[in-house]
Structures are given as structure tokens and as C-alpha cells.
C-alpha atoms as a PDB file:
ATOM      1  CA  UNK A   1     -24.184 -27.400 -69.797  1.00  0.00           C
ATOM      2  CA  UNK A   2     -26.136 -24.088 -69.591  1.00  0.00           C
ATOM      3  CA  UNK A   3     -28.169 -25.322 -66.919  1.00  0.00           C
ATOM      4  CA  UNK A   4     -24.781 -26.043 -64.678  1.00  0.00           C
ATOM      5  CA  UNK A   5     -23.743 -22.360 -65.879  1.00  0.00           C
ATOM      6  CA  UNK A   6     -26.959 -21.492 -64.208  1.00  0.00           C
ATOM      7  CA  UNK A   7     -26.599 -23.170 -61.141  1.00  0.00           C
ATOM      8  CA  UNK A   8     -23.255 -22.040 -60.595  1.00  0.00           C
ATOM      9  CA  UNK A   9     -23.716 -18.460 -61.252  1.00  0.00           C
ATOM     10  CA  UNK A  10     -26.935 -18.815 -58.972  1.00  0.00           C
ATOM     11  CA  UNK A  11     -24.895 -19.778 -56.179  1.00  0.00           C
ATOM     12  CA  UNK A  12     -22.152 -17.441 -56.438  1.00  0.00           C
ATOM     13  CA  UNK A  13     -25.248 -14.426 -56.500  1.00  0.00           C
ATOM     14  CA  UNK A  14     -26.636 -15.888 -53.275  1.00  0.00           C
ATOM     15  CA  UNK A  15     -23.355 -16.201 -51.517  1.00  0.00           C
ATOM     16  CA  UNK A  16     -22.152 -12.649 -52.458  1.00  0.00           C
ATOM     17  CA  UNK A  17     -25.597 -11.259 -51.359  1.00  0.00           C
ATOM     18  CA  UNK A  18     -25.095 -13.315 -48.175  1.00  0.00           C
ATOM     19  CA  UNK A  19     -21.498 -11.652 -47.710  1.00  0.00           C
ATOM     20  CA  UNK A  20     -23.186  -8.217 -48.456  1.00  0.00           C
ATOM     21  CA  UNK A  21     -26.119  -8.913 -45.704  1.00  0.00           C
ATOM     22  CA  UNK A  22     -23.268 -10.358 -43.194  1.00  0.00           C
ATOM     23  CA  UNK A  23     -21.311  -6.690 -43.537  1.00  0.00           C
ATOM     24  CA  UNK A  24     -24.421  -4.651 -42.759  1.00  0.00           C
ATOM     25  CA  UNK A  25     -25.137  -6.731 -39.950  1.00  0.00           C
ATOM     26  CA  UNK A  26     -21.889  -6.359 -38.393  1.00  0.00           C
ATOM     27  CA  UNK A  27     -21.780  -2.413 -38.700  1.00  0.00           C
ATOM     28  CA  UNK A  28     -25.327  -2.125 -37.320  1.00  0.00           C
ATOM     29  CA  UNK A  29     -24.040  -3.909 -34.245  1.00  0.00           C
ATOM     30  CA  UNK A  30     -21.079  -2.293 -34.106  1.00  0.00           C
ATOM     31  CA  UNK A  31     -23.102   0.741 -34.134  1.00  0.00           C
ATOM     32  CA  UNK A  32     -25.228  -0.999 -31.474  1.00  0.00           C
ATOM     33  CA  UNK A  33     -22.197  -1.515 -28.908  1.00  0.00           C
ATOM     34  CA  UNK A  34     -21.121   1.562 -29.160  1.00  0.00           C
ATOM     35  CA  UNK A  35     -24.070   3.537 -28.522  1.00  0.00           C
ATOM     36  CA  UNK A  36     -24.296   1.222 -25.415  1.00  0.00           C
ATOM     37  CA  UNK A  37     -20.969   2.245 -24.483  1.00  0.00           C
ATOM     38  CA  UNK A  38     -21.011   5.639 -24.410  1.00  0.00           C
ATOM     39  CA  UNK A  39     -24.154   5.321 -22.240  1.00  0.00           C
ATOM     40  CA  UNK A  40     -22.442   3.054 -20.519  1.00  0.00           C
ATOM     41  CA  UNK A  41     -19.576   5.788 -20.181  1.00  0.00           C
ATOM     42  CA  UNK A  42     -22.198   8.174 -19.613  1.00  0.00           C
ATOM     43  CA  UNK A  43     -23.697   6.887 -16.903  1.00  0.00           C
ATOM     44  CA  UNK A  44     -20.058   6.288 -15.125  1.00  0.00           C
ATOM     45  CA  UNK A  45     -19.706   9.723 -15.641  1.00  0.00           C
ATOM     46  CA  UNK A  46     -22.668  10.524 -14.223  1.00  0.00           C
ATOM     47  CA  UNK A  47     -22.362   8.528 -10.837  1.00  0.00           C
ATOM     48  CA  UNK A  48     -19.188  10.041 -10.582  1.00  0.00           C
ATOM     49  CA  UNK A  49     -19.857  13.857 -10.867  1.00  0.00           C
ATOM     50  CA  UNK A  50     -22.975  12.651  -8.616  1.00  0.00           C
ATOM     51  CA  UNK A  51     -20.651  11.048  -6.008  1.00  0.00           C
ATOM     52  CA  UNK A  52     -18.286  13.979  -5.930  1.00  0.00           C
ATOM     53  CA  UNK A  53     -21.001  16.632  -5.974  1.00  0.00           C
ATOM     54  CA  UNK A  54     -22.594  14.514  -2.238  1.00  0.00           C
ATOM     55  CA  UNK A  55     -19.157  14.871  -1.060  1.00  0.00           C
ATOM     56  CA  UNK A  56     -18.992  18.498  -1.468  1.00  0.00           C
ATOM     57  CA  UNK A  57     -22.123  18.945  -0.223  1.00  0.00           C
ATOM     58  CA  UNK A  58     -21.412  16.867   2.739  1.00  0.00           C
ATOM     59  CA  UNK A  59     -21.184  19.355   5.533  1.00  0.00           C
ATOM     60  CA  UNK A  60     -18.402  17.357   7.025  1.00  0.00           C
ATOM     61  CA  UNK A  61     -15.924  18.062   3.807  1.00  0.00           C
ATOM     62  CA  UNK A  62     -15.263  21.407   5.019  1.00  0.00           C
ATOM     63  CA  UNK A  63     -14.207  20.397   8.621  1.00  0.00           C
ATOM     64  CA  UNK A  64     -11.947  17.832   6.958  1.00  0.00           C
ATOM     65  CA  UNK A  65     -10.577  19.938   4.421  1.00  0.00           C
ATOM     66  CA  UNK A  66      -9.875  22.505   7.085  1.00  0.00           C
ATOM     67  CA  UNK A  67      -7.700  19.837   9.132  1.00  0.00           C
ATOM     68  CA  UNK A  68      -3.857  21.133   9.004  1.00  0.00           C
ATOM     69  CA  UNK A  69      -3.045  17.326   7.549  1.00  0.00           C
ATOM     70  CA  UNK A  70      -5.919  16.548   5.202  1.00  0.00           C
ATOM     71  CA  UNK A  71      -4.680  15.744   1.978  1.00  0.00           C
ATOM     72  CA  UNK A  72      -7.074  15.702  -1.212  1.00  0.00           C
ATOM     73  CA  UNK A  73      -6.280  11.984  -2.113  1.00  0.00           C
ATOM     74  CA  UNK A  74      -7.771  10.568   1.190  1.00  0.00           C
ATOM     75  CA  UNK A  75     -11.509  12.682   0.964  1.00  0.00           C
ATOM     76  CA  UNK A  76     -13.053   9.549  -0.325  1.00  0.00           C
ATOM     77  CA  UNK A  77     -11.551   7.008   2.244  1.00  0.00           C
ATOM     78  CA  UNK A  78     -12.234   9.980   5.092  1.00  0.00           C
ATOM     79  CA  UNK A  79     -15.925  10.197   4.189  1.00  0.00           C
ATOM     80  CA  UNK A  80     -16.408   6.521   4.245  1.00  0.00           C
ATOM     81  CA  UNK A  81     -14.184   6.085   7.747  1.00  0.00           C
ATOM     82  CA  UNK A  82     -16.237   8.835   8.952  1.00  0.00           C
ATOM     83  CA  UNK A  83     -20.029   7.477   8.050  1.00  0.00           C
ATOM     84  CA  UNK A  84     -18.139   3.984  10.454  1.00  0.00           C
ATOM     85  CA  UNK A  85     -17.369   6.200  13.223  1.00  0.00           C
ATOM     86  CA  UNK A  86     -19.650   9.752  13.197  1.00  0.00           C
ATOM     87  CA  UNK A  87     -18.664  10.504  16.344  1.00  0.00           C
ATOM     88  CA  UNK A  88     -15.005  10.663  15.512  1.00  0.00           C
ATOM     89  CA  UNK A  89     -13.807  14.374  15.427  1.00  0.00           C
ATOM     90  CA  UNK A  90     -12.498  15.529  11.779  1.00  0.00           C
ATOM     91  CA  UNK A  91      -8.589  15.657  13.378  1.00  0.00           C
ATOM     92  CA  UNK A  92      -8.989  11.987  14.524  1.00  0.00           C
ATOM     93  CA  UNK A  93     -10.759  10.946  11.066  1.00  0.00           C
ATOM     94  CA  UNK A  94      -7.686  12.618   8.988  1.00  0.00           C
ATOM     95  CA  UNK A  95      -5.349  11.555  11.804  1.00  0.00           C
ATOM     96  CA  UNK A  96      -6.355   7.961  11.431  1.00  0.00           C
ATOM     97  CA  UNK A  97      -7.323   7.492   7.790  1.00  0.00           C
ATOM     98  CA  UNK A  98      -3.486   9.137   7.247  1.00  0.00           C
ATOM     99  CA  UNK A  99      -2.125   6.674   9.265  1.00  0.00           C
ATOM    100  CA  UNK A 100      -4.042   3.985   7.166  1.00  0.00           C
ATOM    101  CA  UNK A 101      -6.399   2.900   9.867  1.00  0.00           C
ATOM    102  CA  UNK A 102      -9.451   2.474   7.761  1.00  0.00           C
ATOM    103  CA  UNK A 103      -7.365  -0.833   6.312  1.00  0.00           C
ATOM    104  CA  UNK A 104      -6.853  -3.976   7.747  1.00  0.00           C
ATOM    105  CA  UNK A 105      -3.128  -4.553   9.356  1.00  0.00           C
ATOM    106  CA  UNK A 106      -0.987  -7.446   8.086  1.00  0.00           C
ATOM    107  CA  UNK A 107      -3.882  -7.805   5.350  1.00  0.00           C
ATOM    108  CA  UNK A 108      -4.230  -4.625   3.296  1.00  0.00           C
ATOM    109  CA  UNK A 109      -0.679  -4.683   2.794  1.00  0.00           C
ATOM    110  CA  UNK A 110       2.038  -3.474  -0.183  1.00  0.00           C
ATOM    111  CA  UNK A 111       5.423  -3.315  -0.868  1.00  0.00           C
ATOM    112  CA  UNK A 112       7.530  -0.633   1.103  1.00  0.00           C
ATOM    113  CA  UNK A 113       8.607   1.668  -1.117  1.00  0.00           C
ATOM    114  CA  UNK A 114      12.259   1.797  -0.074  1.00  0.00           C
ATOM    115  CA  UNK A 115      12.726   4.924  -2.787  1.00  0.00           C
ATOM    116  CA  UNK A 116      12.710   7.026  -0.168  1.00  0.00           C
ATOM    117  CA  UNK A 117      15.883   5.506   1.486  1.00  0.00           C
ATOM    118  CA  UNK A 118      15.829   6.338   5.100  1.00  0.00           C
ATOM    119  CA  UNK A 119      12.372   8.122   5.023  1.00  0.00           C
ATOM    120  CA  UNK A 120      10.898   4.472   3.954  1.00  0.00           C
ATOM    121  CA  UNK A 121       8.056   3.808   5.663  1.00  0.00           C
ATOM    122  CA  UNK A 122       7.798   0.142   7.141  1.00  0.00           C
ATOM    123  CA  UNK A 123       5.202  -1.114   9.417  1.00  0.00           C
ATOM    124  CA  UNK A 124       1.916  -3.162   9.408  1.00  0.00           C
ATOM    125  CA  UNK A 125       0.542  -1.981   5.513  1.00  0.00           C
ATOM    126  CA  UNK A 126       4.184  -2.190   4.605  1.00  0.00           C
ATOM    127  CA  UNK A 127       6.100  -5.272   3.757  1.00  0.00           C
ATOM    128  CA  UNK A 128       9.936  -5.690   3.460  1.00  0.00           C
ATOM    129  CA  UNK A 129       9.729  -9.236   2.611  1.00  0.00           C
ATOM    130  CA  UNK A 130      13.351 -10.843   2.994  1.00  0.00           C
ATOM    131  CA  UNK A 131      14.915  -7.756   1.910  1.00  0.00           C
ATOM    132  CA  UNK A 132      18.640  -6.925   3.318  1.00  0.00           C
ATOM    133  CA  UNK A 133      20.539  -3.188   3.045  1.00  0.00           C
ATOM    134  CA  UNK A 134      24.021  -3.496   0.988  1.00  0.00           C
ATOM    135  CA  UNK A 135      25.341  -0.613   3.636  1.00  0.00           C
ATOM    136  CA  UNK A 136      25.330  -2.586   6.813  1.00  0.00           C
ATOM    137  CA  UNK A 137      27.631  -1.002   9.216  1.00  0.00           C
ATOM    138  CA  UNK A 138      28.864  -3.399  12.674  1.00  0.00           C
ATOM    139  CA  UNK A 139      28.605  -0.570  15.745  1.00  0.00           C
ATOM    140  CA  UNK A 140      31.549  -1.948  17.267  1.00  0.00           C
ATOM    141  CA  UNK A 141      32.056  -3.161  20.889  1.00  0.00           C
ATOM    142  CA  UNK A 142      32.349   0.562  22.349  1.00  0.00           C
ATOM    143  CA  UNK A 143      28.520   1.623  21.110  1.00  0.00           C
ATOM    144  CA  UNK A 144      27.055  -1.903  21.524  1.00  0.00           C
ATOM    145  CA  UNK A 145      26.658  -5.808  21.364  1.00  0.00           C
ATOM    146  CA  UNK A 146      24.509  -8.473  19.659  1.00  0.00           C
ATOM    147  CA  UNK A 147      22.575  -7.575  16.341  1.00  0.00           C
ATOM    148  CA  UNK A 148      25.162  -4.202  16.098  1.00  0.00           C
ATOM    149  CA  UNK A 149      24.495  -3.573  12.773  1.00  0.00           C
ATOM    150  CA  UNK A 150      23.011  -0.510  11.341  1.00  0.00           C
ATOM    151  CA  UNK A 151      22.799   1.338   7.811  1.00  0.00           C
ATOM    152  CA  UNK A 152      25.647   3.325   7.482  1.00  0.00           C
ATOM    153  CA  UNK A 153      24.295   6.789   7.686  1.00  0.00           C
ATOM    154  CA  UNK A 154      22.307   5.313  10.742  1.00  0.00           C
ATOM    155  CA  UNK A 155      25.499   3.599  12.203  1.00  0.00           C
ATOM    156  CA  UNK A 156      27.291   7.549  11.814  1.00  0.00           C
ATOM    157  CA  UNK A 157      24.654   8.759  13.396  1.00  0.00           C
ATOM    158  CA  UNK A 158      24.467   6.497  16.296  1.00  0.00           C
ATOM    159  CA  UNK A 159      28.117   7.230  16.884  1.00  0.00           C
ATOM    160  CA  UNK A 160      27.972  10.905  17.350  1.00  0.00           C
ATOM    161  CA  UNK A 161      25.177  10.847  19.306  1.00  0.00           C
ATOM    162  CA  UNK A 162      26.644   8.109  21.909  1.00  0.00           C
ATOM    163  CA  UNK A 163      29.741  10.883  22.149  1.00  0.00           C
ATOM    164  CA  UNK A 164      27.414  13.187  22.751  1.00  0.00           C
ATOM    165  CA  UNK A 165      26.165  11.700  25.558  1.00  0.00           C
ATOM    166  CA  UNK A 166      29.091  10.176  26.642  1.00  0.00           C
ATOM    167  CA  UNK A 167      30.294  13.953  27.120  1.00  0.00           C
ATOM    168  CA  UNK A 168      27.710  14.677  29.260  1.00  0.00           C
ATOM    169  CA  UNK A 169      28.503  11.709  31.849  1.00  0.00           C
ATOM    170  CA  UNK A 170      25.518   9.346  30.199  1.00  0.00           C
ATOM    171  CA  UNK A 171      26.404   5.899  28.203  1.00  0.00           C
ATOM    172  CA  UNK A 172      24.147   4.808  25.076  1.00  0.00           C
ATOM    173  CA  UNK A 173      24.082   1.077  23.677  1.00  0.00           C
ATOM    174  CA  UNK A 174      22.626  -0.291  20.794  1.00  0.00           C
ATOM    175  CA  UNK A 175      21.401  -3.396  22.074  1.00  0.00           C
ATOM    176  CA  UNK A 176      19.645  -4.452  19.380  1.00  0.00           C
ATOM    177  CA  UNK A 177      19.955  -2.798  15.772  1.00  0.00           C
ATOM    178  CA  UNK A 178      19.525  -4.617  12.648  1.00  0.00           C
ATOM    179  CA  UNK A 179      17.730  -8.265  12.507  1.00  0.00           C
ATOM    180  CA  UNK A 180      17.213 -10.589   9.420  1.00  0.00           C
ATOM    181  CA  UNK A 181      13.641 -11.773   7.878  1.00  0.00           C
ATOM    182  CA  UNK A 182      14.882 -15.051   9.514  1.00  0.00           C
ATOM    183  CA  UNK A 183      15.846 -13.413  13.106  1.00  0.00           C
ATOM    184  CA  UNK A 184      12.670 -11.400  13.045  1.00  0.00           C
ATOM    185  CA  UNK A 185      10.778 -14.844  12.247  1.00  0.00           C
ATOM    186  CA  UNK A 186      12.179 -16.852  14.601  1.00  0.00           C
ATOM    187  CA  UNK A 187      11.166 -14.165  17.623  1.00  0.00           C
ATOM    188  CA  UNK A 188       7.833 -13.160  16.549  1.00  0.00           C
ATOM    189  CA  UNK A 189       7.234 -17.154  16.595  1.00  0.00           C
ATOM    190  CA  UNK A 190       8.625 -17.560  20.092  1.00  0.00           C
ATOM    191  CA  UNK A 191       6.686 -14.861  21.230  1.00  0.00           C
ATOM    192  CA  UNK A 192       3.632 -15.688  19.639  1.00  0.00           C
ATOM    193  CA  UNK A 193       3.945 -19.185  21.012  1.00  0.00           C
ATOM    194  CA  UNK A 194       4.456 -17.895  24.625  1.00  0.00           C
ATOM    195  CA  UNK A 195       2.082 -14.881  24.448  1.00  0.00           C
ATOM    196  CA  UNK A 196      -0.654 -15.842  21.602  1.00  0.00           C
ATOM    197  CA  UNK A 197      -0.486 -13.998  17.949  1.00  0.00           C
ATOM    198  CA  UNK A 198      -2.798 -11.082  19.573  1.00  0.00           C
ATOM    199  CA  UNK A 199      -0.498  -9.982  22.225  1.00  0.00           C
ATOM    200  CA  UNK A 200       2.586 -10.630  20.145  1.00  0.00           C
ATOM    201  CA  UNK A 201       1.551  -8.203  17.355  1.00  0.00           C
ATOM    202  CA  UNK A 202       1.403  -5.620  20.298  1.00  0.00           C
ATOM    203  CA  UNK A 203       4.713  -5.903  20.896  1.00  0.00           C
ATOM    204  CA  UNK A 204       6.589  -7.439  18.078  1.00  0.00           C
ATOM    205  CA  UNK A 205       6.972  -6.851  14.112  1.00  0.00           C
ATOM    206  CA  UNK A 206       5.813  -9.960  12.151  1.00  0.00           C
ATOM    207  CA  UNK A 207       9.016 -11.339   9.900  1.00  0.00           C
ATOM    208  CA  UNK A 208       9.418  -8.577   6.954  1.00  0.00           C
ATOM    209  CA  UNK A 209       7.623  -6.024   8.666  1.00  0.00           C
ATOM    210  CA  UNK A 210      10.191  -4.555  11.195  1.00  0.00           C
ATOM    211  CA  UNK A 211      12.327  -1.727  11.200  1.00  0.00           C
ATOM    212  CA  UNK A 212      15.388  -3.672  12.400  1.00  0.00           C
ATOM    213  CA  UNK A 213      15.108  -5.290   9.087  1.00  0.00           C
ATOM    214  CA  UNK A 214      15.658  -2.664   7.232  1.00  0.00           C
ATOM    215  CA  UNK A 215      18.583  -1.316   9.389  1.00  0.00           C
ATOM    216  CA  UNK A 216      16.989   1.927  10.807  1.00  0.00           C
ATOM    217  CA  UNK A 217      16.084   1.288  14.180  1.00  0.00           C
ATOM    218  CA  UNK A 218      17.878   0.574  17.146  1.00  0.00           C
ATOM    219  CA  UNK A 219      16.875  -0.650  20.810  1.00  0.00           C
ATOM    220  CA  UNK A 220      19.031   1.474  22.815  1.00  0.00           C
ATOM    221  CA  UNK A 221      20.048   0.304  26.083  1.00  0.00           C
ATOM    222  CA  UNK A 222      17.390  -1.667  27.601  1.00  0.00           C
ATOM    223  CA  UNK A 223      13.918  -3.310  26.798  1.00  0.00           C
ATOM    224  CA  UNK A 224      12.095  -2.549  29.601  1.00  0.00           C
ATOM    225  CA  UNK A 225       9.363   0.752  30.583  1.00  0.00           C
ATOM    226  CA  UNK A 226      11.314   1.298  32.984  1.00  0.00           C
ATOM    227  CA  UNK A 227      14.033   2.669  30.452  1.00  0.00           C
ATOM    228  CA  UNK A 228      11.601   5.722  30.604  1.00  0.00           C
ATOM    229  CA  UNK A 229      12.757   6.905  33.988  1.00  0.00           C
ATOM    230  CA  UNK A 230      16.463   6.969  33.058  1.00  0.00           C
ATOM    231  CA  UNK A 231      18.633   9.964  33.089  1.00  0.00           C
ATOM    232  CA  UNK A 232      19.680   8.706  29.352  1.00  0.00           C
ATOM    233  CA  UNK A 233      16.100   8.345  28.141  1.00  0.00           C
ATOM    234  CA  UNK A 234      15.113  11.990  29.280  1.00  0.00           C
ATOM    235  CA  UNK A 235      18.673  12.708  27.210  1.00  0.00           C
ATOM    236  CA  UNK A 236      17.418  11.150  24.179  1.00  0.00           C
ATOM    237  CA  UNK A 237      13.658  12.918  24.531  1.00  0.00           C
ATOM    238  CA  UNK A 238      15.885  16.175  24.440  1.00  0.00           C
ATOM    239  CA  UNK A 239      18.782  15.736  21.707  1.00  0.00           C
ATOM    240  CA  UNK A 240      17.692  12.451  19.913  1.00  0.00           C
ATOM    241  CA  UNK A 241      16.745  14.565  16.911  1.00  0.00           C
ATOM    242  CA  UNK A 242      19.633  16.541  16.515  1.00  0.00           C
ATOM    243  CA  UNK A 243      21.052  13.341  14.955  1.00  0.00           C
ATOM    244  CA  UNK A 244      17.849  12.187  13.202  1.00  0.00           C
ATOM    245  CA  UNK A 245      16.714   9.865  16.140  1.00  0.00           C
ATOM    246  CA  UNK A 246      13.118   9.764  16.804  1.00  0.00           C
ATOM    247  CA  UNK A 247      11.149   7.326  19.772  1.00  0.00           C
ATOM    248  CA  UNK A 248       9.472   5.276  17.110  1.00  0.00           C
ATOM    249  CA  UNK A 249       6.327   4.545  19.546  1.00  0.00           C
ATOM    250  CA  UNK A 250       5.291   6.652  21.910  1.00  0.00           C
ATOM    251  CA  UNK A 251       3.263   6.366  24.805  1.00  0.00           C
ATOM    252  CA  UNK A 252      -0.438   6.830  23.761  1.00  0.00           C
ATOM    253  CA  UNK A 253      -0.431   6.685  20.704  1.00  0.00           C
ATOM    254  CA  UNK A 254      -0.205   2.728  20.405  1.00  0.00           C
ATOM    255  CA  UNK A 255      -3.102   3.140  18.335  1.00  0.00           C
ATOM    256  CA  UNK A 256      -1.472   4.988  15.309  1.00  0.00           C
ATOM    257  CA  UNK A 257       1.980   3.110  15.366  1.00  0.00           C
ATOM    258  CA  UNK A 258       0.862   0.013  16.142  1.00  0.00           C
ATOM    259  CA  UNK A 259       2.790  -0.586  18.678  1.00  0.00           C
ATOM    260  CA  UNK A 260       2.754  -0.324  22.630  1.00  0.00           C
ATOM    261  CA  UNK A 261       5.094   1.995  23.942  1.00  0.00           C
ATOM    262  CA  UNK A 262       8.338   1.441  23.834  1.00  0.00           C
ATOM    263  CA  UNK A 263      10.791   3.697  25.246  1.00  0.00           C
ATOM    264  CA  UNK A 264      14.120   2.059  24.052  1.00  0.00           C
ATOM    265  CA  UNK A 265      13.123   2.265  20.151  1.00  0.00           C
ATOM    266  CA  UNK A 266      14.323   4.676  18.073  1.00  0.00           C
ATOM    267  CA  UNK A 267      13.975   4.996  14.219  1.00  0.00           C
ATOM    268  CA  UNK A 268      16.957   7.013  12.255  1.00  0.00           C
ATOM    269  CA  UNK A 269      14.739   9.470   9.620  1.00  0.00           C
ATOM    270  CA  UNK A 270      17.432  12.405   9.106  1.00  0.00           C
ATOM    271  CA  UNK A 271      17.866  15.332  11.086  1.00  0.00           C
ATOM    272  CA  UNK A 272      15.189  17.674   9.523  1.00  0.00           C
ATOM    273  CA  UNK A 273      12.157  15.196   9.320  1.00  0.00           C
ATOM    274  CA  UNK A 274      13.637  14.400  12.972  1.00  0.00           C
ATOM    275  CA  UNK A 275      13.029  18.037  14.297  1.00  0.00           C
ATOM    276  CA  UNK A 276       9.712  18.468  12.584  1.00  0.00           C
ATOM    277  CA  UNK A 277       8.310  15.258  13.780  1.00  0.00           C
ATOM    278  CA  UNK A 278       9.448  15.953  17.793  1.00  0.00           C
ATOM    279  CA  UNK A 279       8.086  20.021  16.856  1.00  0.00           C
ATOM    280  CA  UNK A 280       4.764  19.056  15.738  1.00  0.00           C
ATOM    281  CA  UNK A 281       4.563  16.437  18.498  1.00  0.00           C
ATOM    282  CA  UNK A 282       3.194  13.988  15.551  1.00  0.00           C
ATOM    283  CA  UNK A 283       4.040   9.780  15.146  1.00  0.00           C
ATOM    284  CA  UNK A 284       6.310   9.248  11.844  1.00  0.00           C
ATOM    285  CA  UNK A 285       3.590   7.123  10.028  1.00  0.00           C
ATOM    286  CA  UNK A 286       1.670  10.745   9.851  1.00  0.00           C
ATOM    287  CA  UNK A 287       4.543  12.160   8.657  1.00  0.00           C
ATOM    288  CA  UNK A 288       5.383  10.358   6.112  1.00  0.00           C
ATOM    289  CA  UNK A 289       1.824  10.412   4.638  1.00  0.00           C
ATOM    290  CA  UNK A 290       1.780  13.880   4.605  1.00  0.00           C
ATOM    291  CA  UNK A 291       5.414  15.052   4.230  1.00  0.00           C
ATOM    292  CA  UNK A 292       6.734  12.178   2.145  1.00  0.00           C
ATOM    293  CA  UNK A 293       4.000  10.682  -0.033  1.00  0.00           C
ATOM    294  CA  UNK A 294       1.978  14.406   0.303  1.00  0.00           C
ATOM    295  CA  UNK A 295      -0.911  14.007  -2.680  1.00  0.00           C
ATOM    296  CA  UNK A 296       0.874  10.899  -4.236  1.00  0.00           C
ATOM    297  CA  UNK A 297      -1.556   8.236  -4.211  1.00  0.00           C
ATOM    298  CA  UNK A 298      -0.955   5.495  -1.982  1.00  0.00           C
ATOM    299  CA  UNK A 299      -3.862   3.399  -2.042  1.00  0.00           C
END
């Protein structure tokens, strides 16, 4: 009987110094991983302060950060676009980095942030998907035909401008205002089966990325270049943004919208953003990266 006692006690000694030996380990190697992580942490620190102590260095920042449109939030992604093209000048590398042309269309993509009601951005990095505007306003048969819907403070707009012009001797026509996910899908397929998927995405929004789906953009009159020579285009080049009209696509600058010109599109942004964008003779996805988003961080 006192040898069992023995035993038993033995055991219980060995397992409690066991426990014992078990804690110690543990808080050495907590110890352990926590040294290593605040190297770790360290050394993250470290390659940062070195990464953003290169970039000042760089003798390119300063010609970027001099650029009237640079914004602080891009420096990284205009250094990197700049080491792919060094003999881009600093107003093309902020220009084009603004416009997000260091990502890949139709694949870098996000959600359009449609917070920003008619200053919402929505093109190539900017999906709809089958989203449709509650304020749909028809046009009526006096200011147009077909898909004659627009937003409401679009469809106002539209309105007084068409009497504007209709007081000066000139008719305007919505020919073409807002267009479904399913619309937009069913011409982007036609065309891409007539034309190819290359040329079509010159030319025409894939479904979910248009303008006409959200209800802000109108085709006005015709669809042809020749629009361009028309006593009612050079109209709309003059008064279009007195009533928050902008051409969505100019000529030459296919590169930053996207788009080849297209003299019978016109976006509705507001009067204001409207004037500044036609003053500073810049495309609307520049201004809404600087103006709109400014130093809120996009990507």
C-alpha cells in the first residue's frame, strides 16, 4: 500500500514538473516570435522609409510634383509608369497615370462609385454592372426618338438646351440616350461580331460599362464624323456647357477616353464641372481624378 502511495505521488511530481517545463517553453517561444516580428516589422519599416527616401531623391519627383494635376496618391504608380516609358514627359506621365493608363482596361476594373451622382465616373476601370437609375425621364417626341430616356436632371437639361438652340434657328435630337445592360450587350456583340472585339472596343462600351447605362449621355442628332461640320455641332462646342453638356470624346485624345472621336456624344456633369472641363481644355476622366476623387485613394 505505501509502495502504490509512492508510485502515485511519483507520477503526479513528474507530470506537474512536465506542466511547469511545458509553460517555460511556451513563453520562451513566445518571446521568440515576437522578437522575430518586430524585426520582421522592422525591416518593413525599413524598405519603406528606403523606398520613399529613392523616390525623393529621384530627380524626376520634382518635375512630377511640379505638374498642375499631380496628386500625392499617384507618386508611386507615376514613378513606376515612368521607369516603362522614360521618354514620356512628366505632363503626359501625370496625364496618363490620372487617367488610369498604367492599368489594364476591362481587366483592372472596380465598381463605379455612383456616390457622386452625376459626377460618377464610368468607363473602361469602371463597371456599372446591370445597374438602372430610379429617375428615368422619356424626352418626349419634340427633343427625340428611340432610347429617349435620360436622368431627370439630365432630361431638364437636355430640354433647355434644345430651346436654346431651337431659338437660334438650329434643331437638337437625342437620338440615343439611355440603354440597358441588356441593350448595351446585345450591340457591343453585333458589333464585335461584324468588326472583331479590337475594333469594337474603339467604338463601343462593353455591356455595364457605358454611359447610356447610367442615363448621362446622349447621342445627339447623328452618329456620323461628319456631325462635326454641322452648324449645330459648332453650337454645342460653344454653349453645351452652359447646361452641363460636355463632348465626352474628343478628337485626339482617343487615347485618354478610350474612345475614338465622337462628335455626337455628350455626357451631362453639371454646369460648373462643365465650364471648367471646356476652360482647361482637359477630358472628364482627368477631371474627375483630380477634381472629384482629388487625394482619395482610388487604387
Amino acid at each position: 500500500m505505501k509502495i502504490s502511495k509512492r508510485i502515485g505521488l511519483g507520477i503526479v511530481c513528474i507530470l506537474v514538473l512536465a506542466l511547469a517545463a511545458w509553460v517555460v517553453f511556451l513563453s520562451v517561444r513566445g518571446q521568440e516570435n515576437e522578437a522575430a516580428s518586430s524585426i520582421t516589422n522592422g525591416e518593413a519599416s525599413t524598405n519603406l522609409a528606403d523606398q520613399n527616401s529613392q523616390i525623393a531623391q529621384d530627380p524626376r519627383t520634382a518635375a512630377l510634383k511640379a505638374e498642375k494635376y499631380f496628386l500625392e496618391r499617384n507618386l508611386v504608380r507615376y514613378q513606376s509608369y515612368y521607369d516603362l516609358h522614360p521618354d514620356f514627359t512628366p505632363t503626359v506621365v501625370v496625364r496618363d497615370v490620372n487617367a488610369n493608363l498604367d492599368k489594364t482596361k476591362y481587366v483592372d476594373v472596380k465598381p463605379a462609385d455612383l456616390s457622386y451622382g452625376v459626377l460618377s465616373l464610368i468607363n473602361k476601370y469602371n463597371d456599372l454592372g446591370e445597374y438602372q437609375p430610379e429617375d428615368l425621364v422619356d424626352l418626349g417626341a419634340n427633343y427625340g426618338s428611340g432610347h429617349n430616356m435620360l436622368r431627370r436632371e439630365a432630361a431638364e437639361a437636355f430640354i433647355k438646351m434644345a430651346e436654346a438652340a431651337r431659338a437660334d434657328g438650329l434643331i437638337l435630337r437625342n437620338i440615343s440616350g439611355y440603354r440597358s445592360y441588356a441593350v448595351q450587350e446585345n450591340l457591343y456583340a453585333s458589333y464585335s461580331l461584324r468588326d472583331g472585339a479590337a475594333l469594337a472596343d474603339t467604338y463601343s462600351s462593353r455591356a455595364g460599362y457605358s454611359e447610356h447605362q447610367a442615363g448621362l449621355a446622349t447621342d445627339i442628332n447623328s452618329v456620323d464624323t461628319d456631325f462635326q461640320y454641322t452648324k449645330e455641332f459648332g453650337w454645342l462646342q460653344e454653349y453645351a456647357a452652359d447646361y452641363g453638356f460636355i463632348l465626352r470624346y474628343p478628337e485626339g485624345l482617343e487615347e485618354i477616353t478610350g474612345f475614338m472621336y465622337e462628335p455626337w456624344h455628350y455626357r451631362y456633369v453639371g454646369v460648373e464641372p462643365a465650364r471648367q472641363i471646356v476652360r482647361e481644355g482637359i477630358t472628364f476622366d482627368e477631371y474627375y481624378a483630380y477634381y472629384v476623387l482629388g487625394e482619395k485613394s482610388e487604387w
